[in-house]
C-alpha atoms as a PDB file:
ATOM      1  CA  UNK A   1     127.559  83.389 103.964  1.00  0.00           C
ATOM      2  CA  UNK A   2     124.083  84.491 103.417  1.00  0.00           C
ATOM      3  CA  UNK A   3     123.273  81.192 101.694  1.00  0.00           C
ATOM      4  CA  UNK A   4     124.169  79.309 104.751  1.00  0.00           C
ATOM      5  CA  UNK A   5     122.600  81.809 107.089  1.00  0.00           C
ATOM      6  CA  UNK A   6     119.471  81.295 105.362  1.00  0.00           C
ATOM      7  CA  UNK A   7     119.659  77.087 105.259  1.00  0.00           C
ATOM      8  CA  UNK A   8     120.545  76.996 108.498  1.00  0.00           C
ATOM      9  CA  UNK A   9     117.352  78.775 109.561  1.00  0.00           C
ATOM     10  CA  UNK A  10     115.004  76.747 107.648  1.00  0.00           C
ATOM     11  CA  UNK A  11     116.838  73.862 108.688  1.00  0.00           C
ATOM     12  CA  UNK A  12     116.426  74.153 112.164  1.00  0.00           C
ATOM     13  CA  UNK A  13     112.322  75.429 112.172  1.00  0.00           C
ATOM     14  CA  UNK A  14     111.971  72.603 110.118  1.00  0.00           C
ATOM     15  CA  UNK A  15     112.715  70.753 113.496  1.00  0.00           C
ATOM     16  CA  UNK A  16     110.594  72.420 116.011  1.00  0.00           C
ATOM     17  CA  UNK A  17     107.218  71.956 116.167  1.00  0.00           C
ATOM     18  CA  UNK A  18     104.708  74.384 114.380  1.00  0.00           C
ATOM     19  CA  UNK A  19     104.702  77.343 116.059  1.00  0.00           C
ATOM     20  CA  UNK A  20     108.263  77.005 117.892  1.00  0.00           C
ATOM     21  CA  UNK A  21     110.630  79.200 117.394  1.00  0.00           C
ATOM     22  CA  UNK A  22     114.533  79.496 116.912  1.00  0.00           C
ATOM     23  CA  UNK A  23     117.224  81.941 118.554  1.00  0.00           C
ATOM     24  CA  UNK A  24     119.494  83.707 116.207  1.00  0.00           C
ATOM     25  CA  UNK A  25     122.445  82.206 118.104  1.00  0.00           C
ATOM     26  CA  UNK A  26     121.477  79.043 117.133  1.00  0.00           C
ATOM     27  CA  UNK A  27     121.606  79.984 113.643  1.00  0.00           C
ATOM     28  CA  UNK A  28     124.581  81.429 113.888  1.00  0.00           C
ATOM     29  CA  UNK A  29     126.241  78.665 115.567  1.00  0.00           C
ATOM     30  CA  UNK A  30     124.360  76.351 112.641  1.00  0.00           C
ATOM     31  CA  UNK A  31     125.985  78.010 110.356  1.00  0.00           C
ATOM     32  CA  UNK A  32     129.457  78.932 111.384  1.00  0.00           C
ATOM     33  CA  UNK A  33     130.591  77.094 114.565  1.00  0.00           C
ATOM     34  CA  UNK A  34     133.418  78.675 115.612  1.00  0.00           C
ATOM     35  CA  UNK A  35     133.175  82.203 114.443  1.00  0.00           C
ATOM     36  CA  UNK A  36     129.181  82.009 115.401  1.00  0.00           C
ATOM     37  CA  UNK A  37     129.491  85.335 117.193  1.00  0.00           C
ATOM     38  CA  UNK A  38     130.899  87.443 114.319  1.00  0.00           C
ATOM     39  CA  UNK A  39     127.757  85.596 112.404  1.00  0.00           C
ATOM     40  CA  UNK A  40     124.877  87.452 114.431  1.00  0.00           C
ATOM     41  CA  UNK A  41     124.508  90.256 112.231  1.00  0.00           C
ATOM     42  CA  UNK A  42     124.585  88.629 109.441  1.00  0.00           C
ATOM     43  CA  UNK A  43     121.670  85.965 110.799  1.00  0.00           C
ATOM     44  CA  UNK A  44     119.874  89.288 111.466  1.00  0.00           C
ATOM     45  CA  UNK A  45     120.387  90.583 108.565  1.00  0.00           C
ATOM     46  CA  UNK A  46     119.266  87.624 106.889  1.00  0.00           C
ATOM     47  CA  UNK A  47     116.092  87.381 109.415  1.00  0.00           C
ATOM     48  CA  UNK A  48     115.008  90.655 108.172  1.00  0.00           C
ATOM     49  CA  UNK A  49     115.245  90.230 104.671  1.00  0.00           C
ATOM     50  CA  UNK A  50     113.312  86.461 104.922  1.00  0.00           C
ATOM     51  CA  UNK A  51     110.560  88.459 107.142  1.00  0.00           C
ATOM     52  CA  UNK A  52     110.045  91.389 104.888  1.00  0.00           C
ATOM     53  CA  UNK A  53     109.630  88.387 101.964  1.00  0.00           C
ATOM     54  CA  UNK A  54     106.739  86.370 104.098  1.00  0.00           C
ATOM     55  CA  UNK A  55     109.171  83.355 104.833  1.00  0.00           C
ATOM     56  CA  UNK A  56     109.704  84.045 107.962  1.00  0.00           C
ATOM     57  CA  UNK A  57     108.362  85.736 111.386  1.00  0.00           C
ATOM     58  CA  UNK A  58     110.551  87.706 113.467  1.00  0.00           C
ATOM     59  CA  UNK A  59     109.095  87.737 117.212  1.00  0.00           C
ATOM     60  CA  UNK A  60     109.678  90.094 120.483  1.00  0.00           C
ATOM     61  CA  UNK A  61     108.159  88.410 123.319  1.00  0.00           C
ATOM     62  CA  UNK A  62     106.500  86.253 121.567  1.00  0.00           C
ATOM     63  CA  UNK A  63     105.018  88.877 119.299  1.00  0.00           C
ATOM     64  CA  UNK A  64     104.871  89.288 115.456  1.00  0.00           C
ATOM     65  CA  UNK A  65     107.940  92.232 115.237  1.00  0.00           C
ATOM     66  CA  UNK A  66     107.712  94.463 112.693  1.00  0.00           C
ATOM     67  CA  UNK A  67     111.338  93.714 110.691  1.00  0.00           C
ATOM     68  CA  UNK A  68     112.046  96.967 110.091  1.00  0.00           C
ATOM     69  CA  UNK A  69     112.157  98.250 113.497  1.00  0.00           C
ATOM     70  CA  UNK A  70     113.120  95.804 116.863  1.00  0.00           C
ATOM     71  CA  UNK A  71     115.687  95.446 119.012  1.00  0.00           C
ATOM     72  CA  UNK A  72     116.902  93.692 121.710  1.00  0.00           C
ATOM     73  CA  UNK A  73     116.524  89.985 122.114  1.00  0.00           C
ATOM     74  CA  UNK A  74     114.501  88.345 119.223  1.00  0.00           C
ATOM     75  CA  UNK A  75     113.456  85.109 117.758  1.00  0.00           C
ATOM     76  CA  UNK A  76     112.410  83.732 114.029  1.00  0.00           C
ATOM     77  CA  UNK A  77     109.896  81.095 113.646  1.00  0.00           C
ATOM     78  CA  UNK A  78     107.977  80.186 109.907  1.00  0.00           C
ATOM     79  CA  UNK A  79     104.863  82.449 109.926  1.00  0.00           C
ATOM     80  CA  UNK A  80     101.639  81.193 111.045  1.00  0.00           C
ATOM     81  CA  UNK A  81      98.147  82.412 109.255  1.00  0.00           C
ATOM     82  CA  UNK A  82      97.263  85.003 112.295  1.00  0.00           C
ATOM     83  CA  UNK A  83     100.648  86.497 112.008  1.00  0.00           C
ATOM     84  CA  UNK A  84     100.812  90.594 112.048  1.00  0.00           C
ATOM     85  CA  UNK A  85     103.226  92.909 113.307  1.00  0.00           C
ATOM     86  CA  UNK A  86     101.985  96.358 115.095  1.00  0.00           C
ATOM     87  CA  UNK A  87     102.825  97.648 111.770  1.00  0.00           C
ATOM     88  CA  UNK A  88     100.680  96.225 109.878  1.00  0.00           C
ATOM     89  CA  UNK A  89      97.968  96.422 112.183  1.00  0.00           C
ATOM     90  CA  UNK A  90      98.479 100.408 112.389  1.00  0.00           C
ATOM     91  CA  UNK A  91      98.148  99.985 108.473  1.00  0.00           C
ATOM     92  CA  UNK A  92      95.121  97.825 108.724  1.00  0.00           C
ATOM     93  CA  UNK A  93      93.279 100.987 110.782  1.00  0.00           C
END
């Protein structure tokens, strides 16, 4: 499941413009159209993992989100050269 998780997202941000993003219920429905709501955690799951590897940029409005610690309603898009999450700015400091 994770392998289809994972093409579906670069599948669809590889149809967006730079810089657009993707919901995870799009993934999920991507991936597995009629059980796409028992998929969710799975795409975030999957999101997570992809974001703590560089591959991909988890956002909260609109934001960089640190991977590790978000919640409530999210978006992936593939990261762009400016991309840091409060995180990693605190680590910056």
């Amino acid at each position: 499941m994770s392998d289809a998780i994972e093409t579906a997202i670069f599948d669809l941000l590889g149809k967006v413009a730079p810089g657009k993003s993707v919901s995870p219920e799009d993934v999920a429905r991507a991936a597995d159209p009629e059980g796409w709501r028992r998929s969710l955690g799975h795409v975030r799951a999957v999101a997570r993992g992809l974001a703590r590897q560089g591959k991909l940029t988890i956002l909260r409005h609109n934001k960089p989100a640190d991977p590790d610690d978000f919640k409530g309603v999210w978006r992936m898009r593939l990261p762009l050269p400016d991309d840091t999450t409060a995180s990693q700015k605190g680590e910056d400091l």
